[in-house]
PDB file of N, CA and C in Angstrom:
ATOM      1  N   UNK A   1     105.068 116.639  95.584  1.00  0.00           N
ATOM      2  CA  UNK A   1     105.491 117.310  96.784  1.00  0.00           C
ATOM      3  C   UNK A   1     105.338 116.353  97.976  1.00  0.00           C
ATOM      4  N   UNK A   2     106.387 115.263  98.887  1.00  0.00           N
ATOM      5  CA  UNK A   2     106.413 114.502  99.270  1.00  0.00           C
ATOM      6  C   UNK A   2     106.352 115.034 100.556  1.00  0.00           C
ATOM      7  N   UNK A   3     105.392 114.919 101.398  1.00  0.00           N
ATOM      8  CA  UNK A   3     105.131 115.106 102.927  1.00  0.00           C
ATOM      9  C   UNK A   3     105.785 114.060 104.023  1.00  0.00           C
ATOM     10  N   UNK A   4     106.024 112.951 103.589  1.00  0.00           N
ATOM     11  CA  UNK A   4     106.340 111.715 104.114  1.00  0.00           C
ATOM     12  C   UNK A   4     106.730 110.781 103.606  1.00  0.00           C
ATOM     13  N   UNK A   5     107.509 109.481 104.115  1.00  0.00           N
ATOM     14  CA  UNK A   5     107.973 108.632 103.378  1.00  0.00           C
ATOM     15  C   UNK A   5     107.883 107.607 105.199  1.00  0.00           C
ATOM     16  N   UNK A   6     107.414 106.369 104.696  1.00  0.00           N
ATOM     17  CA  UNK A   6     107.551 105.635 106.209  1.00  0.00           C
ATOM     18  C   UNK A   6     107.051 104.275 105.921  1.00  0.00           C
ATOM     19  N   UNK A   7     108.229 103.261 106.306  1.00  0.00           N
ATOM     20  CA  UNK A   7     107.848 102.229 106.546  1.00  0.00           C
ATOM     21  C   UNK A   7     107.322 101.700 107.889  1.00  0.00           C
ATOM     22  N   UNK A   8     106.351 101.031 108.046  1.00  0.00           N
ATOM     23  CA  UNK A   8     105.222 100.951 108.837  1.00  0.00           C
ATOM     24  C   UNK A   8     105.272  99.762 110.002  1.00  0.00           C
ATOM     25  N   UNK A   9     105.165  99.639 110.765  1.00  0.00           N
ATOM     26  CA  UNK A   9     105.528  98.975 112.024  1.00  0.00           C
ATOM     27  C   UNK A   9     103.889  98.760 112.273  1.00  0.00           C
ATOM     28  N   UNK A  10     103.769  97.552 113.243  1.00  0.00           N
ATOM     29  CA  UNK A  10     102.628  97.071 113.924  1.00  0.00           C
ATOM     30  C   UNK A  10     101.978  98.202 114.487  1.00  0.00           C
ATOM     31  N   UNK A  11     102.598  98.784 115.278  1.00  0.00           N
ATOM     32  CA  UNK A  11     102.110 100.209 116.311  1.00  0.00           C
ATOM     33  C   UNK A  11     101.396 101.043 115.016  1.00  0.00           C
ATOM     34  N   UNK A  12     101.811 101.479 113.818  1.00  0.00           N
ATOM     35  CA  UNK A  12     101.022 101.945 112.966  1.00  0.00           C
ATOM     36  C   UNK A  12      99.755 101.367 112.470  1.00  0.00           C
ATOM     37  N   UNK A  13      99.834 100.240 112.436  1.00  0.00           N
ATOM     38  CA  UNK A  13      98.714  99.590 111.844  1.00  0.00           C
ATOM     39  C   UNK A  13      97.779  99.152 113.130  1.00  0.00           C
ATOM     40  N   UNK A  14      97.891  98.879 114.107  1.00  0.00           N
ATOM     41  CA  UNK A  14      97.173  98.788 115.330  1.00  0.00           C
ATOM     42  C   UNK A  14      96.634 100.391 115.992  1.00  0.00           C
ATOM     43  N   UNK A  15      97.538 101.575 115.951  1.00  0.00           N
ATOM     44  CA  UNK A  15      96.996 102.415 117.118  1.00  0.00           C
ATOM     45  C   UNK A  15      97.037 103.632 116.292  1.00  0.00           C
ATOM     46  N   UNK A  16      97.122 103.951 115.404  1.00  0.00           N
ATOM     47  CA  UNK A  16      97.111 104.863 113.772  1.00  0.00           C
ATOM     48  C   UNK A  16      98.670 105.345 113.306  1.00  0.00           C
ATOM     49  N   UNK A  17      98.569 105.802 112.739  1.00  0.00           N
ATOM     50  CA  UNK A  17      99.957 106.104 111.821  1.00  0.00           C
ATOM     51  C   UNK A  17     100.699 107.793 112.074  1.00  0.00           C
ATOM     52  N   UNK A  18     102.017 107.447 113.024  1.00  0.00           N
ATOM     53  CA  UNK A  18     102.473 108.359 113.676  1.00  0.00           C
ATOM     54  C   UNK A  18     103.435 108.509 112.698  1.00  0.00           C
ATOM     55  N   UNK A  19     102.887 110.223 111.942  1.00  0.00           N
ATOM     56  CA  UNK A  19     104.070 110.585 111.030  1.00  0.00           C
ATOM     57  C   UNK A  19     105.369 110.917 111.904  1.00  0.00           C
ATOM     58  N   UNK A  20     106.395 110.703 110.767  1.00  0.00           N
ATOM     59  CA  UNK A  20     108.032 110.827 111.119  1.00  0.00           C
ATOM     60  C   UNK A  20     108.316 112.172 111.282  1.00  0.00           C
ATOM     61  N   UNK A  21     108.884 112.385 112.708  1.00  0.00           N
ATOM     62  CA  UNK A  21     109.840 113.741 112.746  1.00  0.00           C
ATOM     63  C   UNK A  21     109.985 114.303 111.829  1.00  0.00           C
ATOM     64  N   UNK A  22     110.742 113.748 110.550  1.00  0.00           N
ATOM     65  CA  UNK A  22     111.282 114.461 109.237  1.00  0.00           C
ATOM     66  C   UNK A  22     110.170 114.629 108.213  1.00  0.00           C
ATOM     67  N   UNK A  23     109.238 114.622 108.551  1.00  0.00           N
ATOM     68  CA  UNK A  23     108.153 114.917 108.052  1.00  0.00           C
ATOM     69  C   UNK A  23     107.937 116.451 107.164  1.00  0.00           C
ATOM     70  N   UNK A  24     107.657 117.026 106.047  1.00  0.00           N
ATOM     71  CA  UNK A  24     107.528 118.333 105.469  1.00  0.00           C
ATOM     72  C   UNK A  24     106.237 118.355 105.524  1.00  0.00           C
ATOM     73  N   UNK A  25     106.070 119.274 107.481  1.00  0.00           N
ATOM     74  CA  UNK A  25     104.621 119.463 107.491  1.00  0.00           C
ATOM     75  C   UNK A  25     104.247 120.956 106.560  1.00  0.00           C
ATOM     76  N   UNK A  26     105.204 121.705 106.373  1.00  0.00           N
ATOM     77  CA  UNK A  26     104.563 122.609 105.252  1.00  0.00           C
ATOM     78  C   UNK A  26     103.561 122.302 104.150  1.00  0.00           C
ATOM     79  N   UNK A  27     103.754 120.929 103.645  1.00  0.00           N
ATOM     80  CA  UNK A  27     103.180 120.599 102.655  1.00  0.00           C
ATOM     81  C   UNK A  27     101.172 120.641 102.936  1.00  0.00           C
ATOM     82  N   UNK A  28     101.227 120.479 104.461  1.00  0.00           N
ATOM     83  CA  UNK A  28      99.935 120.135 104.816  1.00  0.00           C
ATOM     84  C   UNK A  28      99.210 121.297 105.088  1.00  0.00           C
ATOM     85  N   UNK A  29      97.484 121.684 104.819  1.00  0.00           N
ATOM     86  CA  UNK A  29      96.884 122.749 105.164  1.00  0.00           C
ATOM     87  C   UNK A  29      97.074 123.449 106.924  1.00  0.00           C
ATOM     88  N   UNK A  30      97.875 124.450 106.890  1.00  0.00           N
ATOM     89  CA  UNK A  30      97.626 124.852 108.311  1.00  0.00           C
ATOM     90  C   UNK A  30      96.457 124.309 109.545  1.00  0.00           C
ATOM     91  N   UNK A  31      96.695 123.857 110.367  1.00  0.00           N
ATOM     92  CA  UNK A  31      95.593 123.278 111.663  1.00  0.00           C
ATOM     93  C   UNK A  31      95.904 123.784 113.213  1.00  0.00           C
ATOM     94  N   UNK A  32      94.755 123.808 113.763  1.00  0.00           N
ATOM     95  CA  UNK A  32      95.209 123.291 115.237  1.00  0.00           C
ATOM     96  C   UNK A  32      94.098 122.177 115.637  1.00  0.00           C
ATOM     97  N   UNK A  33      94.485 121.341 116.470  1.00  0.00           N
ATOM     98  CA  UNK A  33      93.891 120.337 116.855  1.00  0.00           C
ATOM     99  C   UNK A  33      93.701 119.233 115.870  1.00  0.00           C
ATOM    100  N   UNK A  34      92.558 119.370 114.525  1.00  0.00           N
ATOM    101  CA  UNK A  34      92.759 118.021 114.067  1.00  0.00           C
ATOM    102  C   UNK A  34      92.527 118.792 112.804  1.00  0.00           C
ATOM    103  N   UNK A  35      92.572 117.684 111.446  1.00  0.00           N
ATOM    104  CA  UNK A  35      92.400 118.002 110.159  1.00  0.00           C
ATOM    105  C   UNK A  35      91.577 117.108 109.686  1.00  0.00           C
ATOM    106  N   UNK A  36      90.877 116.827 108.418  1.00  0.00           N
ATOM    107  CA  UNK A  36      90.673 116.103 107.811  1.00  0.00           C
ATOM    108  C   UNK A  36      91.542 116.336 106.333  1.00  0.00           C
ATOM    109  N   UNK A  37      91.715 114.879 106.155  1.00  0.00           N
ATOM    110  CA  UNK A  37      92.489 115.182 104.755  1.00  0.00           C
ATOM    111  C   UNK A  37      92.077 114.405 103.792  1.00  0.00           C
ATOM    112  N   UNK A  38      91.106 114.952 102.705  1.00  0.00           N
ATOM    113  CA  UNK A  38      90.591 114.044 101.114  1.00  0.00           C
ATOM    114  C   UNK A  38      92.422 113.496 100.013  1.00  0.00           C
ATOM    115  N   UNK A  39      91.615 111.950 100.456  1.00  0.00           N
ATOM    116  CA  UNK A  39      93.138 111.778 100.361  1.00  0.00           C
ATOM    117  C   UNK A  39      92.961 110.177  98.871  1.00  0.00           C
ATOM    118  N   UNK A  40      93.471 110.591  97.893  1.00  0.00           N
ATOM    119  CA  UNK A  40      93.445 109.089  96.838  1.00  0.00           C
ATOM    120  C   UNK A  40      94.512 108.434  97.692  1.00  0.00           C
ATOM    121  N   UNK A  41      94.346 106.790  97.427  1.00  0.00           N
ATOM    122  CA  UNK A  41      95.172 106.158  97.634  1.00  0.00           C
ATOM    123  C   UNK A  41      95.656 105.310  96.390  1.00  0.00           C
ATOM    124  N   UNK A  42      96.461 104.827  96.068  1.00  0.00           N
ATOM    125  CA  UNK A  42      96.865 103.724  94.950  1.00  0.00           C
ATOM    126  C   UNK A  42      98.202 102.984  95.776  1.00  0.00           C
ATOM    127  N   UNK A  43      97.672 101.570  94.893  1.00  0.00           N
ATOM    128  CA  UNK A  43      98.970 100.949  95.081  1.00  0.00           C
ATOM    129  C   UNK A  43     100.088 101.350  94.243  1.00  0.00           C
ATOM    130  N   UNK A  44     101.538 100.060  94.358  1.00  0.00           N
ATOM    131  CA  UNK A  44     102.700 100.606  93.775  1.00  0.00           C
ATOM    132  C   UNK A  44     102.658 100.594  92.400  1.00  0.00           C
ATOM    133  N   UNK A  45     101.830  99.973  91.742  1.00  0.00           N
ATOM    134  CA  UNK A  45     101.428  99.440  90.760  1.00  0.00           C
ATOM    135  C   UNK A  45     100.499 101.074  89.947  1.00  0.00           C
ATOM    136  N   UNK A  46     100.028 101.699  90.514  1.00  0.00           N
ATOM    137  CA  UNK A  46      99.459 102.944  90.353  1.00  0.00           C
ATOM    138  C   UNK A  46      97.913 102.827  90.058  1.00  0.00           C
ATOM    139  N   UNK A  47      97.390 101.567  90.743  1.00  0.00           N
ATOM    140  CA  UNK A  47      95.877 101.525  90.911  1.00  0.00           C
ATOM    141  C   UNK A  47      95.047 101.792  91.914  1.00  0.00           C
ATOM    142  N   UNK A  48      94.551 103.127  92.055  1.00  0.00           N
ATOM    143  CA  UNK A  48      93.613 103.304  92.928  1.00  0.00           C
ATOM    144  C   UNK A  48      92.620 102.729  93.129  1.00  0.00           C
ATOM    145  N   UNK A  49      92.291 102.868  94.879  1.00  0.00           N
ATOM    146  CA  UNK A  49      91.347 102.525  95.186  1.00  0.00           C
ATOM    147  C   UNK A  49      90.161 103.647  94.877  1.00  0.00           C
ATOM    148  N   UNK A  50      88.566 102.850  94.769  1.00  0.00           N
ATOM    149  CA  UNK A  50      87.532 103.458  93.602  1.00  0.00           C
ATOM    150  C   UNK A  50      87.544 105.163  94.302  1.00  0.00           C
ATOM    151  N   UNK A  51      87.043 105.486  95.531  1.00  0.00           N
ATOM    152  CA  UNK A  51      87.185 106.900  95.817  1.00  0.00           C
ATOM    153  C   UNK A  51      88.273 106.993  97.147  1.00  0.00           C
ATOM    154  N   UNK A  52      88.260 108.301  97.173  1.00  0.00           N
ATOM    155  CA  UNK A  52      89.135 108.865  98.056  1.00  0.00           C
ATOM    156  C   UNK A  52      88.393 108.889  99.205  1.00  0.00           C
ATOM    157  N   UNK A  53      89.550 108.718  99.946  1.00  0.00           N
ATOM    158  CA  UNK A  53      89.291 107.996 101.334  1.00  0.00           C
ATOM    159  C   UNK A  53      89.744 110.095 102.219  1.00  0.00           C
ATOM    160  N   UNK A  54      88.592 109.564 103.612  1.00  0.00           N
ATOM    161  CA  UNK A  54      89.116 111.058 104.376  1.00  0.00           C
ATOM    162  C   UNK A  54      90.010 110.350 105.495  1.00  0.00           C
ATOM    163  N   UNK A  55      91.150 111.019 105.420  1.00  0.00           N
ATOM    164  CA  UNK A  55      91.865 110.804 107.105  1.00  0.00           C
ATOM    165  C   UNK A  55      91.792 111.789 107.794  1.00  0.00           C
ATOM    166  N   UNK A  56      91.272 111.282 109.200  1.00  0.00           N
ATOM    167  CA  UNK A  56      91.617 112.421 110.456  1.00  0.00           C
ATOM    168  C   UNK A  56      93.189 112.321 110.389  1.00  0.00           C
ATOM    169  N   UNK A  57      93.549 113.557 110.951  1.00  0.00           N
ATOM    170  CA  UNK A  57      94.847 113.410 111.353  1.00  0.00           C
ATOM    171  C   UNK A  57      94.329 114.884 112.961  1.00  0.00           C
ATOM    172  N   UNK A  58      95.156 114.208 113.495  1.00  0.00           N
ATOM    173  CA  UNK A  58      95.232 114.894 115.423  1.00  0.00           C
ATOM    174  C   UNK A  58      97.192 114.507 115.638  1.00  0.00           C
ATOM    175  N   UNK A  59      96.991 115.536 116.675  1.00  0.00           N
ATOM    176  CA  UNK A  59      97.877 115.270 117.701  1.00  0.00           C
ATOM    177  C   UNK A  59      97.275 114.433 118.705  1.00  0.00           C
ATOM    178  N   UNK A  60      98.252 113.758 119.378  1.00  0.00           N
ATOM    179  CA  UNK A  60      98.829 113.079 120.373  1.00  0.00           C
ATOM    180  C   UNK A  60     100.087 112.303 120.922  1.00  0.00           C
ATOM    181  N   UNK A  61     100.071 112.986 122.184  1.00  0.00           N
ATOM    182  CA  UNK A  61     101.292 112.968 122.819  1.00  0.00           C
ATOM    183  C   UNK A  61     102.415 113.796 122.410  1.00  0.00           C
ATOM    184  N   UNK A  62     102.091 114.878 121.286  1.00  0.00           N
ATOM    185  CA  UNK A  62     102.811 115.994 120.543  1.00  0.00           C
ATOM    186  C   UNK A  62     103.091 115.257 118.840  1.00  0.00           C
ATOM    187  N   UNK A  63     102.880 114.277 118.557  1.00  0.00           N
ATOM    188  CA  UNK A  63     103.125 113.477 117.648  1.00  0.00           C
ATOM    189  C   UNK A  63     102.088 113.665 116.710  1.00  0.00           C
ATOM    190  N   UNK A  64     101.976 114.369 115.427  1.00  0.00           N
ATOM    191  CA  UNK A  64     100.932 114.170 114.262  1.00  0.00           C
ATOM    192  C   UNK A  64     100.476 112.665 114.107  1.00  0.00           C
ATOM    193  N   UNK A  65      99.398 112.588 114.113  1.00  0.00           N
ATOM    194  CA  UNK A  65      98.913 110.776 113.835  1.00  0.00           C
ATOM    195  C   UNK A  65      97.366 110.690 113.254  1.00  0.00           C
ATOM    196  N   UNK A  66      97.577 109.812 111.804  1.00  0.00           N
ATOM    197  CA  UNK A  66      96.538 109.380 111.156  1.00  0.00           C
ATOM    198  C   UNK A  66      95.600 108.326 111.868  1.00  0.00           C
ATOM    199  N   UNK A  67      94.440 108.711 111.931  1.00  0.00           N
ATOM    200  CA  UNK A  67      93.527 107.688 112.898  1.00  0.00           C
ATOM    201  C   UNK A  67      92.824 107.298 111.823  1.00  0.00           C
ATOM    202  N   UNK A  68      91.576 107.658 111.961  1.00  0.00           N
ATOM    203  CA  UNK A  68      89.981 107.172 110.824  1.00  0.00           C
ATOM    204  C   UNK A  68      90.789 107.217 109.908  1.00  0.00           C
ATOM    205  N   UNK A  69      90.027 106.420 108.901  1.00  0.00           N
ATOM    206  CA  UNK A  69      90.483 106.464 107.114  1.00  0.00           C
ATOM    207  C   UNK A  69      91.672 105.807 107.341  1.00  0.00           C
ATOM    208  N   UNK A  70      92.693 105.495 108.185  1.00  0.00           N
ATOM    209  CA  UNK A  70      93.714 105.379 107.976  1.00  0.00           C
ATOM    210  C   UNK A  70      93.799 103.845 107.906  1.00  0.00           C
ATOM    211  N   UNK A  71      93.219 103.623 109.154  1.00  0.00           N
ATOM    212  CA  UNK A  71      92.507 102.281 109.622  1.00  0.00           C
ATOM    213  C   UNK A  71      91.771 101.615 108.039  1.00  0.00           C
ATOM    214  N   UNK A  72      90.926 102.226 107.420  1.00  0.00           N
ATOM    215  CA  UNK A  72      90.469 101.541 106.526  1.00  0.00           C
ATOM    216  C   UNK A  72      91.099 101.068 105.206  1.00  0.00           C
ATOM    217  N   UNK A  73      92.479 102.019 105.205  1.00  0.00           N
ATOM    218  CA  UNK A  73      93.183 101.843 104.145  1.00  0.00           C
ATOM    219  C   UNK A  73      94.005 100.630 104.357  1.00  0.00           C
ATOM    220  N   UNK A  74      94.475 100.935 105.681  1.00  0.00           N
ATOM    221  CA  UNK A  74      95.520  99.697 106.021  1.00  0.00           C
ATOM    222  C   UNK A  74      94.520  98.508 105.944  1.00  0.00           C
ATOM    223  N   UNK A  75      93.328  98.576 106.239  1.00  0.00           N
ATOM    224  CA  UNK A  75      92.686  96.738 105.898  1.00  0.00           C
ATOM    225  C   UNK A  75      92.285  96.634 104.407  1.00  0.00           C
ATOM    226  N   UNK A  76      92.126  98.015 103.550  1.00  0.00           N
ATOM    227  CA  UNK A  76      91.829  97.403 102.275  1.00  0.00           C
ATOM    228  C   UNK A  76      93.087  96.891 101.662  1.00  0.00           C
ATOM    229  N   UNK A  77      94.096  97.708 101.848  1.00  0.00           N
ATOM    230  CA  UNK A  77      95.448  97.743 101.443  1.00  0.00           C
ATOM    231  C   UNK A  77      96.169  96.322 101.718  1.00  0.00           C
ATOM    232  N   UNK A  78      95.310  95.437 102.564  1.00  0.00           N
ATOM    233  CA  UNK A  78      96.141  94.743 103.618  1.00  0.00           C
ATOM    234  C   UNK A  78      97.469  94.672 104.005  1.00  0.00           C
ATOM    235  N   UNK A  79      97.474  95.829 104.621  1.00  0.00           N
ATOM    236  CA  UNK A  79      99.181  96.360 104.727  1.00  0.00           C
ATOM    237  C   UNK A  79      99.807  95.423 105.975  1.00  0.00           C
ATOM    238  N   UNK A  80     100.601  95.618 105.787  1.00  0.00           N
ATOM    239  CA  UNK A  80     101.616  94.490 107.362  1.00  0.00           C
ATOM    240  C   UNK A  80     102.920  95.175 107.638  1.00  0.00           C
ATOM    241  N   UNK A  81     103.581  94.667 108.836  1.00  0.00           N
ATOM    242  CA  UNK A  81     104.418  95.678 109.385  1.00  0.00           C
ATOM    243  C   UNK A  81     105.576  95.565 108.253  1.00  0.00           C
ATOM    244  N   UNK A  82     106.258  96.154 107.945  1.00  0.00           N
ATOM    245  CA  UNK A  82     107.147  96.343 107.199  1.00  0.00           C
ATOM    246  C   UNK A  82     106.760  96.752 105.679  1.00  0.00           C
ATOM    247  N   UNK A  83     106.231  96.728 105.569  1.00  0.00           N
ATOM    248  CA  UNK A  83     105.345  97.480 103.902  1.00  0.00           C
ATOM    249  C   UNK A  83     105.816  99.523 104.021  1.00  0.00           C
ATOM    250  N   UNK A  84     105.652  99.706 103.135  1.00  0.00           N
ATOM    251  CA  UNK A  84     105.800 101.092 103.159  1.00  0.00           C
ATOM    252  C   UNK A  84     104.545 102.211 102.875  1.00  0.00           C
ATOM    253  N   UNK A  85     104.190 103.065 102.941  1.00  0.00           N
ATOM    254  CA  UNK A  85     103.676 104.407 102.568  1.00  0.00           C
ATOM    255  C   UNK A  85     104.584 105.848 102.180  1.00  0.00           C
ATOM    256  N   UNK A  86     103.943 106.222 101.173  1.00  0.00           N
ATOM    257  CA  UNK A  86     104.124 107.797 101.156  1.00  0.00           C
ATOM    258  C   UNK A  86     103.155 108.620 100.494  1.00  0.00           C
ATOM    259  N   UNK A  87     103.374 109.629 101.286  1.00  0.00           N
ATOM    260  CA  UNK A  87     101.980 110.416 101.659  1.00  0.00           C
ATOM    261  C   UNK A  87     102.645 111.812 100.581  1.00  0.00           C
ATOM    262  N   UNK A  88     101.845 112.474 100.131  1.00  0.00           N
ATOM    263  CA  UNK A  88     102.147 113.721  99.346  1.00  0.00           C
ATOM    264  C   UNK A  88     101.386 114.462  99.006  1.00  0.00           C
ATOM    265  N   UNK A  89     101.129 115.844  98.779  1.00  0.00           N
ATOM    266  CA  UNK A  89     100.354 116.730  98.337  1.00  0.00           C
ATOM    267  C   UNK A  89     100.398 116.727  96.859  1.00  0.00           C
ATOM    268  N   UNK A  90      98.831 116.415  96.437  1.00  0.00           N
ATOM    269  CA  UNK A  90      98.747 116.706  95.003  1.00  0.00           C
ATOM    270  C   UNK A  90      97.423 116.690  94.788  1.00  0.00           C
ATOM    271  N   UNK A  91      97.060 118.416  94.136  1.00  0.00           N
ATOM    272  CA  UNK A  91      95.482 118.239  94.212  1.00  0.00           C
ATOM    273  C   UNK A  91      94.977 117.581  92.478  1.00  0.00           C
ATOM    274  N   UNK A  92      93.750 116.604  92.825  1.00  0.00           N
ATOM    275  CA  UNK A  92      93.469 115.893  92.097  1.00  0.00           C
ATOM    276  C   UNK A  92      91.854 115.877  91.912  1.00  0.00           C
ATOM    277  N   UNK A  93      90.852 116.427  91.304  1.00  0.00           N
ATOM    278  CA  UNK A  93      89.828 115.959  91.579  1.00  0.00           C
ATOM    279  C   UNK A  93      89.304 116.170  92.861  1.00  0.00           C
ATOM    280  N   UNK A  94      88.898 117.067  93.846  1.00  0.00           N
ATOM    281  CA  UNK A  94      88.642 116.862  94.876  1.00  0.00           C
ATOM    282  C   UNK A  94      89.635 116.575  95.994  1.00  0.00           C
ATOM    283  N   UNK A  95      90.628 115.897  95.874  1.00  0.00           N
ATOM    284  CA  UNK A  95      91.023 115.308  96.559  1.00  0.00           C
ATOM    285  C   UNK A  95      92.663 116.238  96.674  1.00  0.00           C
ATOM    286  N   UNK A  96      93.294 116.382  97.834  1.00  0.00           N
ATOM    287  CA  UNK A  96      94.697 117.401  97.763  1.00  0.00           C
ATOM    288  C   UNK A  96      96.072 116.462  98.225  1.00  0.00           C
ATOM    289  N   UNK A  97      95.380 115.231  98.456  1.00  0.00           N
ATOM    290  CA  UNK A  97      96.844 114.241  99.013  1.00  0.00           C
ATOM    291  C   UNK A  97      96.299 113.154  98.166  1.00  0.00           C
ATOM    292  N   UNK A  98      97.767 112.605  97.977  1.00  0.00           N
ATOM    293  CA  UNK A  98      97.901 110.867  97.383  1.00  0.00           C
ATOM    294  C   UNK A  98      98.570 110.150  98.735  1.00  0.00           C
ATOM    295  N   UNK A  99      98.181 109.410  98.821  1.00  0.00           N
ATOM    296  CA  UNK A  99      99.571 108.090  99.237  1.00  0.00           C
ATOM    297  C   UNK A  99      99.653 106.952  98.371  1.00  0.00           C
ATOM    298  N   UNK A 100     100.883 106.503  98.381  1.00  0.00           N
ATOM    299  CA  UNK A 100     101.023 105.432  97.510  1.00  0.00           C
ATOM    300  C   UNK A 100     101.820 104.445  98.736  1.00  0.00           C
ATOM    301  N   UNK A 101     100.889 103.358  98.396  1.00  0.00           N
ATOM    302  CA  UNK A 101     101.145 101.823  99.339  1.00  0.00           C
ATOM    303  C   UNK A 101     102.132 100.489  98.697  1.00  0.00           C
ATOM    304  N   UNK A 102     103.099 100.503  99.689  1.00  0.00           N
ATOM    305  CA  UNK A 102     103.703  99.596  98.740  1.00  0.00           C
ATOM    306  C   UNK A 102     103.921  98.356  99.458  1.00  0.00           C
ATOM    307  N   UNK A 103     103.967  97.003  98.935  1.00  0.00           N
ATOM    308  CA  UNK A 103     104.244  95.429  99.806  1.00  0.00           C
ATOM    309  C   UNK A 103     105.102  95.340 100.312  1.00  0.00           C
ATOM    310  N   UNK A 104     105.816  94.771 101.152  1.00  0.00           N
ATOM    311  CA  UNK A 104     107.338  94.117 101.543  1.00  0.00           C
ATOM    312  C   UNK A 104     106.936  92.919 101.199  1.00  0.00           C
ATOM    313  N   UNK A 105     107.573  92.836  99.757  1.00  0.00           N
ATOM    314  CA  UNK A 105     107.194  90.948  99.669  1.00  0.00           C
ATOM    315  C   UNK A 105     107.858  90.084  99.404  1.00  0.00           C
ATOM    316  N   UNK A 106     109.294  90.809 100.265  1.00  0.00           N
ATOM    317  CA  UNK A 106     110.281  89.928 100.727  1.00  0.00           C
ATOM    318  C   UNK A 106     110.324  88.970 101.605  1.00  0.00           C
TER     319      UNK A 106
END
């Protein structure tokens, strides 16, 4: 159940990760103000990292945006601007979201 799909720009990886308009926020637990979300990550390759990581997610400026956790993924991940993410609901163990990280290694 795919919540997002977004290739990633500097501004994401510097100031947190501003989901896309076209975003299927249904997929996400009802909020106001902020969430936390128990979230696996894996690469494209389908190897997770050892535990699941929490992201805040808040508004600002009316814009949904991943802050904490998000930050830590993008430096384990060592993600760079043009690489991709997608984010999705799938409960696993604890955990109710995946994202899967992928290179631009063009």
């Amino acid at each position: 159940m795919e919540i997002f799909r977004k290739k990633l720009t500097s501004i994401d990886l510097d100031r947190g990760l501003v989901l896309p308009h076209d975003s299927n926020l249904e997929r996400l637990q009802p909020f106001h103000g902020t969430i936390e979300l128990s979230t696996i990550v894996e690469s494209s390759a389908g190897t997770p990292l050892p535990d699941p990581v929490t992201i805040h997610c808040s508004t600002r400026s009316g814009k949904l945006v991943f802050t904490r956790g998000w930050h830590d993924i993008a430096r384990h991940a060592g993600l760079k601007s043009g690489d991709s993410v997608t984010f999705y609901r799938e409960v696993n163990g604890g955990a109710q979201y995946k994202m899967r990280v992928i290179s631009n290694v063009g």
